[in-house]
PDB file of N, CA and C in Angstrom:
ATOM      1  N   UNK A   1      37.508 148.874  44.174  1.00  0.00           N
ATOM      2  CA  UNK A   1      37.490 147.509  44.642  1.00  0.00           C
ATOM      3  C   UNK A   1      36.068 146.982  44.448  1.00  0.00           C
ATOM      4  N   UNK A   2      35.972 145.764  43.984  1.00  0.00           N
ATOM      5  CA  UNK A   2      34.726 145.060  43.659  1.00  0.00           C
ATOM      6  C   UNK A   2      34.210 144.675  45.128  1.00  0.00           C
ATOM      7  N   UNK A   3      32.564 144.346  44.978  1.00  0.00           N
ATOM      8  CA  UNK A   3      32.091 144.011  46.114  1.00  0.00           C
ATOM      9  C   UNK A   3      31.000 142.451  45.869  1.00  0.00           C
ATOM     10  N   UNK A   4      31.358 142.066  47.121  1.00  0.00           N
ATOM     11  CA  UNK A   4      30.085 140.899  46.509  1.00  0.00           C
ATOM     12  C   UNK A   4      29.428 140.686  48.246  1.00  0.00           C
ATOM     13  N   UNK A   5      28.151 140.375  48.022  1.00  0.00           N
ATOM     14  CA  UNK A   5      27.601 139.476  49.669  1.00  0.00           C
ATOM     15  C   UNK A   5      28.409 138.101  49.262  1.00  0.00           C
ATOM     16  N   UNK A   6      28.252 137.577  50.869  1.00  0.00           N
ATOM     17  CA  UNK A   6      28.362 136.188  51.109  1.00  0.00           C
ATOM     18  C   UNK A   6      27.428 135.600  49.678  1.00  0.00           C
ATOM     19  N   UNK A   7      26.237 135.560  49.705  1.00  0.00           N
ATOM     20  CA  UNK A   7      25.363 135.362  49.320  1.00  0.00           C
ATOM     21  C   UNK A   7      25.956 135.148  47.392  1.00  0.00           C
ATOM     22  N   UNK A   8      26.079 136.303  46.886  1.00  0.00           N
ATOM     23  CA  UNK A   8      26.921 136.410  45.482  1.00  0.00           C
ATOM     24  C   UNK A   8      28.171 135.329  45.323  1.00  0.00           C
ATOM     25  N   UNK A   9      29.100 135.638  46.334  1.00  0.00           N
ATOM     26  CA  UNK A   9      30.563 134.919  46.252  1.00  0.00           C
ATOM     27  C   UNK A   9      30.013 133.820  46.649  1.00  0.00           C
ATOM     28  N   UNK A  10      29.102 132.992  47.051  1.00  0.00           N
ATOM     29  CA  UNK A  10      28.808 131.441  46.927  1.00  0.00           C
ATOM     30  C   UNK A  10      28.432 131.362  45.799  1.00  0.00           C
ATOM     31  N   UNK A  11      27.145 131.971  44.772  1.00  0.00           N
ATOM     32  CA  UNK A  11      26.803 131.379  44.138  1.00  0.00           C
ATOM     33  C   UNK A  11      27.981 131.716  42.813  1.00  0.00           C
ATOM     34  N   UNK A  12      29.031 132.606  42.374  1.00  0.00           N
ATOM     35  CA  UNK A  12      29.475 133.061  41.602  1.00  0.00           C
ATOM     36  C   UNK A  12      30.945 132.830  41.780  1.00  0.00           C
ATOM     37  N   UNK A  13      31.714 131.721  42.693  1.00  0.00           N
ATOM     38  CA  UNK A  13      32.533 131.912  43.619  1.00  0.00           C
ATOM     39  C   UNK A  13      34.084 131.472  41.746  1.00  0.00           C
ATOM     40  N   UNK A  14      34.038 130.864  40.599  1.00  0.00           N
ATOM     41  CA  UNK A  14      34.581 130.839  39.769  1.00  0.00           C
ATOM     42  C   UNK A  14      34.558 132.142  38.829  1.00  0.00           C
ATOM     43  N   UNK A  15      33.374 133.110  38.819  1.00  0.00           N
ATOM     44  CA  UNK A  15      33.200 134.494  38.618  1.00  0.00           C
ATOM     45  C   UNK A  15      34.649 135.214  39.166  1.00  0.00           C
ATOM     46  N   UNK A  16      34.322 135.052  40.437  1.00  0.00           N
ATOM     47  CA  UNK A  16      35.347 136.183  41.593  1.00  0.00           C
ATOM     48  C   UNK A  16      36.821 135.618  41.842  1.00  0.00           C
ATOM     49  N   UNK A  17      36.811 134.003  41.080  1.00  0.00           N
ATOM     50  CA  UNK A  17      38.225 134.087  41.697  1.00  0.00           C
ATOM     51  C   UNK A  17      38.734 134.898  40.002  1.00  0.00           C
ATOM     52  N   UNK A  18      37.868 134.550  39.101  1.00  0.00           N
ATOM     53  CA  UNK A  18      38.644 135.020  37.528  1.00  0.00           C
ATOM     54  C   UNK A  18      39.135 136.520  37.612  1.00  0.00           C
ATOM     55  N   UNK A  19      38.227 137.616  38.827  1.00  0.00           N
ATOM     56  CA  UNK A  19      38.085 138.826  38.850  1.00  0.00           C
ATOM     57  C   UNK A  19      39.326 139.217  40.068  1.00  0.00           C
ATOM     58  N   UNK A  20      40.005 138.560  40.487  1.00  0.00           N
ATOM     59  CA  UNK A  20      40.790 138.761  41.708  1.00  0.00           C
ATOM     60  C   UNK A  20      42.389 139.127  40.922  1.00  0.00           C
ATOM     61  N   UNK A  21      42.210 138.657  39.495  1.00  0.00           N
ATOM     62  CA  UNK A  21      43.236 139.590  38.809  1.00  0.00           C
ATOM     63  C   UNK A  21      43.382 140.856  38.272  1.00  0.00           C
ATOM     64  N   UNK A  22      42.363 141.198  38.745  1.00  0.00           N
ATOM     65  CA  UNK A  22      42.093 142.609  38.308  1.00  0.00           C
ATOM     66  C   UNK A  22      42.392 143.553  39.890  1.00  0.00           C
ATOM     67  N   UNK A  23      42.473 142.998  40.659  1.00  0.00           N
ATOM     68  CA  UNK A  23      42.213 143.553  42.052  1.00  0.00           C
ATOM     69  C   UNK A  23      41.481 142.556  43.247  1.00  0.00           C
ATOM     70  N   UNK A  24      42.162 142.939  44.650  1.00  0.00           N
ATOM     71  CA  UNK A  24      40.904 143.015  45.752  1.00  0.00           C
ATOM     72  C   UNK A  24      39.625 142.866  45.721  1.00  0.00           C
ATOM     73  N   UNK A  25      38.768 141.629  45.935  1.00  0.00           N
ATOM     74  CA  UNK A  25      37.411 142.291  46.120  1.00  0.00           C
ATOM     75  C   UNK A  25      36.473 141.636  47.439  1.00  0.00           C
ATOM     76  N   UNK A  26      35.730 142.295  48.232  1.00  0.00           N
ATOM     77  CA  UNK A  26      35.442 142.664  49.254  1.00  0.00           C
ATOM     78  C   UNK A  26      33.910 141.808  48.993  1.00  0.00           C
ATOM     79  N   UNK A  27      34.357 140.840  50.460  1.00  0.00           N
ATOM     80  CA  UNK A  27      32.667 140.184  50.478  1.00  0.00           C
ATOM     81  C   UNK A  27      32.416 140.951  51.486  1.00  0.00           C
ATOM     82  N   UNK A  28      31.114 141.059  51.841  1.00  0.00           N
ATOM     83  CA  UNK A  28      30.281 141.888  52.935  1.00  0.00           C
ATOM     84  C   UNK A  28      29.198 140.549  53.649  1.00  0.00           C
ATOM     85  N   UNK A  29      28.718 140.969  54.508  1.00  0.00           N
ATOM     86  CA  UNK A  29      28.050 140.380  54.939  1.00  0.00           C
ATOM     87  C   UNK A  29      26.917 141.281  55.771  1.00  0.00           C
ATOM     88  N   UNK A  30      25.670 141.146  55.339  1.00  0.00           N
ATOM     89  CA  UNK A  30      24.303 142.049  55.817  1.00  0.00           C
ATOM     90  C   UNK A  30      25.185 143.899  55.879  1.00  0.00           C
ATOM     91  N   UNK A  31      25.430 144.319  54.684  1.00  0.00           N
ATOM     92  CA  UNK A  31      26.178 145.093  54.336  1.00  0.00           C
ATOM     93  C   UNK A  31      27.372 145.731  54.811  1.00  0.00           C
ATOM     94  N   UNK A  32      27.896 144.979  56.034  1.00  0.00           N
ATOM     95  CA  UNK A  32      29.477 144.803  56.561  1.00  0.00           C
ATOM     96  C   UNK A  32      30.535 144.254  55.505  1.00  0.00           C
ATOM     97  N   UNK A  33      31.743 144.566  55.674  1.00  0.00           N
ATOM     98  CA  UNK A  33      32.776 144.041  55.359  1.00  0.00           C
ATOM     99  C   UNK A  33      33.167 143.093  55.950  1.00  0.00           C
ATOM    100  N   UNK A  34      33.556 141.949  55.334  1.00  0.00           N
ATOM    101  CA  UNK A  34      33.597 140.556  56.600  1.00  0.00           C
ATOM    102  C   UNK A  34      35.264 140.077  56.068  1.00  0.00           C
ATOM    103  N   UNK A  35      35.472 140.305  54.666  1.00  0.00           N
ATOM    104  CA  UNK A  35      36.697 139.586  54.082  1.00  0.00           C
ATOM    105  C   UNK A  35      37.007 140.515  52.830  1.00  0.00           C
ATOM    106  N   UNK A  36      38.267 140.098  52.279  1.00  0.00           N
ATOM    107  CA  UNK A  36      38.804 140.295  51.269  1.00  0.00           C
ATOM    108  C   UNK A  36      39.252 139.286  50.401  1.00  0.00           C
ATOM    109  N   UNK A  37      39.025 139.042  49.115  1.00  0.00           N
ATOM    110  CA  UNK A  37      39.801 138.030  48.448  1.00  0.00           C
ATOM    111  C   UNK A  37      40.457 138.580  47.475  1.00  0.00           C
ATOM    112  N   UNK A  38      42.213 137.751  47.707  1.00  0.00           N
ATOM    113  CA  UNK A  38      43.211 138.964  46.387  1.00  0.00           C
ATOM    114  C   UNK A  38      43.538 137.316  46.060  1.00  0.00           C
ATOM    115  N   UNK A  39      44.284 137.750  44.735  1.00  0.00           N
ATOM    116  CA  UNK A  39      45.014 136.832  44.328  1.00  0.00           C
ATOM    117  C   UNK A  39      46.393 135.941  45.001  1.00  0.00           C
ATOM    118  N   UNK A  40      46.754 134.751  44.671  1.00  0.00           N
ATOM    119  CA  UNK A  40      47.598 134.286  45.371  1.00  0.00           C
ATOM    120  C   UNK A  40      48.839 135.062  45.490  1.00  0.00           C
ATOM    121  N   UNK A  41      49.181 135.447  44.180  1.00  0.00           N
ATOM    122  CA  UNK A  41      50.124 136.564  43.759  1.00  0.00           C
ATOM    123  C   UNK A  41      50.477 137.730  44.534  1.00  0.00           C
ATOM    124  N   UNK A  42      49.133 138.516  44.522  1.00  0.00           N
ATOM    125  CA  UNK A  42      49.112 139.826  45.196  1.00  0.00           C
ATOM    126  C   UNK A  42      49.264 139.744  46.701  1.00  0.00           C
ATOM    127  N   UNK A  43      48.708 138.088  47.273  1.00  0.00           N
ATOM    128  CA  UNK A  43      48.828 137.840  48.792  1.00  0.00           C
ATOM    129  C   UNK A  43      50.157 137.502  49.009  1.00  0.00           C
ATOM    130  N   UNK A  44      51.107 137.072  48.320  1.00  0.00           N
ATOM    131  CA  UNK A  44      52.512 136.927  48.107  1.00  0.00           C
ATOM    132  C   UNK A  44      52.990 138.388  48.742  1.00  0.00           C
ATOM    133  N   UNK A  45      53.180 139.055  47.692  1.00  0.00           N
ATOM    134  CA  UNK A  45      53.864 140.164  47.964  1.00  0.00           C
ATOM    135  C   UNK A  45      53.543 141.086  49.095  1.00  0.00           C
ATOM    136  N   UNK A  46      52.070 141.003  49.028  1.00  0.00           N
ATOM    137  CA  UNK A  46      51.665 141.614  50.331  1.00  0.00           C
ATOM    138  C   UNK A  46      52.322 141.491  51.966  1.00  0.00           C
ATOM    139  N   UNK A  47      52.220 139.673  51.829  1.00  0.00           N
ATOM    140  CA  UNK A  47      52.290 138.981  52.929  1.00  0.00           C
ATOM    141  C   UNK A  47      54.314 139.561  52.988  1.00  0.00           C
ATOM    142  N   UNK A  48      54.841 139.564  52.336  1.00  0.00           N
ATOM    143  CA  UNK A  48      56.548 139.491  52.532  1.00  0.00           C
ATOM    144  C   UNK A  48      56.664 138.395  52.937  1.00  0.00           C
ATOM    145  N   UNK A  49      56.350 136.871  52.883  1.00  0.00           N
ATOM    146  CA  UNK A  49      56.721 136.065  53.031  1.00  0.00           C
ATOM    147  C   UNK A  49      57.205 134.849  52.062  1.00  0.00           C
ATOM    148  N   UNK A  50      58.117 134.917  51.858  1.00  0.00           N
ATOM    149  CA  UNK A  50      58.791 134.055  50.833  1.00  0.00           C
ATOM    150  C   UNK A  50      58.397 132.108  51.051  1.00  0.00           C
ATOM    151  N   UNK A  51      58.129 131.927  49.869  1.00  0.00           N
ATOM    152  CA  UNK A  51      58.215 130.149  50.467  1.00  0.00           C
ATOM    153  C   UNK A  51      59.016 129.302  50.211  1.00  0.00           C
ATOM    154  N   UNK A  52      58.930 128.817  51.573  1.00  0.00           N
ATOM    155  CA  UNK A  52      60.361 128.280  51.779  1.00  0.00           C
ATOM    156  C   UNK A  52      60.821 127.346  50.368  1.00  0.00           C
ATOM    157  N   UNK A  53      60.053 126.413  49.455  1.00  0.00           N
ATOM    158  CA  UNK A  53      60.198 125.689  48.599  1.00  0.00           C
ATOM    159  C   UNK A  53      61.229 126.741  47.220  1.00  0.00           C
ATOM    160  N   UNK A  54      60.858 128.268  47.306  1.00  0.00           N
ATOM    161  CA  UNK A  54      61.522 129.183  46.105  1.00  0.00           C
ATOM    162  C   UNK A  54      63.194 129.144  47.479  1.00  0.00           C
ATOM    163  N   UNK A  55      63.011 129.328  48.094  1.00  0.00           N
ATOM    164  CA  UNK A  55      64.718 129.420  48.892  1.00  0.00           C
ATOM    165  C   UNK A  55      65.436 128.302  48.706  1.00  0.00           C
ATOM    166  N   UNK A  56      64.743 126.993  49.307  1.00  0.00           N
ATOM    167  CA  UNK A  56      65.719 126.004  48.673  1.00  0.00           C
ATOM    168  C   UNK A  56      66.026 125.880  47.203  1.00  0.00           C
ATOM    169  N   UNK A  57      64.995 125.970  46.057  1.00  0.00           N
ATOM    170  CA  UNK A  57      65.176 125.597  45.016  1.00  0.00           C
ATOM    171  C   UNK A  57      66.615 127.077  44.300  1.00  0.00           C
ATOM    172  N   UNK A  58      66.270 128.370  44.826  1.00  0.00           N
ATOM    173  CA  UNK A  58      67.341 129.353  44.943  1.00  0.00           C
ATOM    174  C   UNK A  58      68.523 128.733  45.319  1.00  0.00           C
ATOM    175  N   UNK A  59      68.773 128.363  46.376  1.00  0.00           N
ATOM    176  CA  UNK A  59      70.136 127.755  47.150  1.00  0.00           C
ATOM    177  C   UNK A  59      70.692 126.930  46.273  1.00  0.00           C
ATOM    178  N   UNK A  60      69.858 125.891  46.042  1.00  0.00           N
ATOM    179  CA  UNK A  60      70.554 124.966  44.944  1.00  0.00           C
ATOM    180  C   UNK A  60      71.347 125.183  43.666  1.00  0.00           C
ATOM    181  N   UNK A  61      70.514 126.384  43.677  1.00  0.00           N
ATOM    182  CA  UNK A  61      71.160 126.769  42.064  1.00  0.00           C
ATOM    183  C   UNK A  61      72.142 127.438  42.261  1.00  0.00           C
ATOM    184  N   UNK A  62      71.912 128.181  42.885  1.00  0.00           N
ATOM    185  CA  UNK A  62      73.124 128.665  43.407  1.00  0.00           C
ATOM    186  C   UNK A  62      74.233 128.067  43.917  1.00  0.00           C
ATOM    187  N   UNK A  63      73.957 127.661  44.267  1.00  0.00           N
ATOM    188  CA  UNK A  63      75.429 126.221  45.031  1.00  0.00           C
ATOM    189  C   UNK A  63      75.645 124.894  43.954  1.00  0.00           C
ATOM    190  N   UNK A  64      75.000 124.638  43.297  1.00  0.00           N
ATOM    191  CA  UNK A  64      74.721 123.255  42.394  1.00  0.00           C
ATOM    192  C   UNK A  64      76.402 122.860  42.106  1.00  0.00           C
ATOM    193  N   UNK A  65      77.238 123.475  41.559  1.00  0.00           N
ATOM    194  CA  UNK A  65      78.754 122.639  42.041  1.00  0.00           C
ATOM    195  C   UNK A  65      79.323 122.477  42.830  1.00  0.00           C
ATOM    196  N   UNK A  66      78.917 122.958  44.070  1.00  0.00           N
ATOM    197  CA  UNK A  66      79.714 122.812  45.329  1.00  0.00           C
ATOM    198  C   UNK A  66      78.949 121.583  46.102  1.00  0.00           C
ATOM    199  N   UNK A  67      77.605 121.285  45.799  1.00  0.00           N
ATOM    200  CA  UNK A  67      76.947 120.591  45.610  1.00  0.00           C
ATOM    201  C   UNK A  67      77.110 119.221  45.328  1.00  0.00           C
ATOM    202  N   UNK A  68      77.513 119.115  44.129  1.00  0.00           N
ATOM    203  CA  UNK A  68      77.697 118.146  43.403  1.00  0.00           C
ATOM    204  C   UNK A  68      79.223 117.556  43.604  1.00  0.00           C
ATOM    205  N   UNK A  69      79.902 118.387  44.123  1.00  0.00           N
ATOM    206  CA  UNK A  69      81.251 117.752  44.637  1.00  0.00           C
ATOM    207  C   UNK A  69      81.356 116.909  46.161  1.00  0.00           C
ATOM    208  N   UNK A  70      80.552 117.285  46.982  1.00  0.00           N
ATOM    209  CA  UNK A  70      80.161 117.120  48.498  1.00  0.00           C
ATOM    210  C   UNK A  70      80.199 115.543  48.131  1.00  0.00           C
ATOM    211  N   UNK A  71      80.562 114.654  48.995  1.00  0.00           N
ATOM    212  CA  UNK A  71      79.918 113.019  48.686  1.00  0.00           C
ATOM    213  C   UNK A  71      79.418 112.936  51.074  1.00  0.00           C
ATOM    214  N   UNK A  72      79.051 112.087  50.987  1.00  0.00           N
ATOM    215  CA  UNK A  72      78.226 111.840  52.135  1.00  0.00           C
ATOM    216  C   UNK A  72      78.712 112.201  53.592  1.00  0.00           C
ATOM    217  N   UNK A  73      80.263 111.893  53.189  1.00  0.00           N
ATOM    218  CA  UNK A  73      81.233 112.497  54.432  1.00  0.00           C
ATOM    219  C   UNK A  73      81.549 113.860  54.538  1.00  0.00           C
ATOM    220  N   UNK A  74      81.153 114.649  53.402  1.00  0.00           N
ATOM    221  CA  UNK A  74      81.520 115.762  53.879  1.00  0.00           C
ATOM    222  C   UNK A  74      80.181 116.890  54.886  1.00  0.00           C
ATOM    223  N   UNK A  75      79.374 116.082  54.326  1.00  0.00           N
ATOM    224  CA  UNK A  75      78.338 116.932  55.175  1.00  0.00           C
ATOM    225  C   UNK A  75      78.319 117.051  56.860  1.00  0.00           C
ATOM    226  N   UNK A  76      78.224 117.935  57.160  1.00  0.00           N
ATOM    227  CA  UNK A  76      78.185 117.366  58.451  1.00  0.00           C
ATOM    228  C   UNK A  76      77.324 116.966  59.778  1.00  0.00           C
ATOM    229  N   UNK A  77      77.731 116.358  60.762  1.00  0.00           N
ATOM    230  CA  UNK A  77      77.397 115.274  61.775  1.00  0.00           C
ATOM    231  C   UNK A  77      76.920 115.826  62.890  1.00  0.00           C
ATOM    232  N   UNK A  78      75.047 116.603  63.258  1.00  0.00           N
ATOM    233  CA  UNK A  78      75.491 116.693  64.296  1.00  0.00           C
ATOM    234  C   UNK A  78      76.216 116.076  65.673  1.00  0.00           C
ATOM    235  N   UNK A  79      76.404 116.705  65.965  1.00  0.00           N
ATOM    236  CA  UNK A  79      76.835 116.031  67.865  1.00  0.00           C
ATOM    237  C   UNK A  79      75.893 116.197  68.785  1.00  0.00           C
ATOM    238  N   UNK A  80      75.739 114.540  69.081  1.00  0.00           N
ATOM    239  CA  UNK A  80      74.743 114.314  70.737  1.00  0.00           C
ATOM    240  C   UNK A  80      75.196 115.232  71.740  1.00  0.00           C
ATOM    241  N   UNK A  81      74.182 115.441  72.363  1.00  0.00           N
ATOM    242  CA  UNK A  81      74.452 116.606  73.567  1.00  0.00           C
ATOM    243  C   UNK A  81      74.335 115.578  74.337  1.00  0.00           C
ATOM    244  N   UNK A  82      75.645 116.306  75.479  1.00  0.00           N
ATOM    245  CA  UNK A  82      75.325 115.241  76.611  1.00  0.00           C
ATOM    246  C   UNK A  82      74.703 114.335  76.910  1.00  0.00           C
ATOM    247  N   UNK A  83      74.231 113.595  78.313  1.00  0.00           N
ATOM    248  CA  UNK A  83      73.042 113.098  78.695  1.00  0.00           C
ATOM    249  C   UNK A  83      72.912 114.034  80.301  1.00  0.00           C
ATOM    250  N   UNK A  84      71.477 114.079  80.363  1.00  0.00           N
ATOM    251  CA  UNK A  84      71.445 114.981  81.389  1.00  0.00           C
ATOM    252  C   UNK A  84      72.484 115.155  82.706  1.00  0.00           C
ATOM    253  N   UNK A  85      72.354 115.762  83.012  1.00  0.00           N
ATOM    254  CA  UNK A  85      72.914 116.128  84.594  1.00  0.00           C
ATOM    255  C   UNK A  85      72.030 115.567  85.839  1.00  0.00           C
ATOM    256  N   UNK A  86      72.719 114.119  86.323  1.00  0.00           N
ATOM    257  CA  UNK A  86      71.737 114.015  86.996  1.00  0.00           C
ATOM    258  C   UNK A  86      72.755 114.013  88.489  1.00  0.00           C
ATOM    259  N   UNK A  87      71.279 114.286  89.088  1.00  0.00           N
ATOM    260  CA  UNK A  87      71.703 115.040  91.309  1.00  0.00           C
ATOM    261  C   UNK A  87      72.336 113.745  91.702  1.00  0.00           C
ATOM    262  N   UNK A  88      73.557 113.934  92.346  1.00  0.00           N
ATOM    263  CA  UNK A  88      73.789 113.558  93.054  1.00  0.00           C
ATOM    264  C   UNK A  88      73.159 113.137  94.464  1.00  0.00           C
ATOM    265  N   UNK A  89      71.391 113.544  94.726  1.00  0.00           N
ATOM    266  CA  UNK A  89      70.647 112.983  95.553  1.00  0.00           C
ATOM    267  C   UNK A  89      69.630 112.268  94.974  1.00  0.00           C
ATOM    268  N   UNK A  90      69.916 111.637  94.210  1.00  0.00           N
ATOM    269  CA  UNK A  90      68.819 110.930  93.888  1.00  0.00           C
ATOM    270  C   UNK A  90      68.603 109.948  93.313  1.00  0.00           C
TER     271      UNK A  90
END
């Protein structure tokens, strides 16, 4: 894993993002570890979190004739909930 100071990753900071495809690399700070910077990619998979924009655009395709048959009434409506419960003392 590459290393840089604070100090480096400011002045070189288009350097390190070009190098974040190669791997992880580790800013320090007064020779601590303070951060990591990975690629958006690698923080993807890492993270297991899918975004939400790839699920809908998935769904769609997936559904796209069932879709396309639906017209405005078939979707459906929620329903108003009640109106509160109000005391009989008050």
């Amino acid at each position: 894993m590459s290393s840089y100071t604070v100090a480096q990753a400011r002045n070189h900071l288009s350097d390190l993002l070009d190098e974040t495809g190669t791997g992880p690399i580790e800013i320090t700070r007064r020779g601590k570890p303070v951060a990591v910077v990975l690629s958006l990619d690698e923080y993807r998979r890492l993270s297991g979190i899918p975004r939400i924009v790839d699920k809908i655009r998935d769904y769609r395709e997936r559904n796209a004739a069932v879709l396309a048959e639906m017209s405005n009434e078939d979707w459906p409506v929620p329903q108003r909930s009640p109106g509160r419960h109000r005391s009989p003392w008050t």
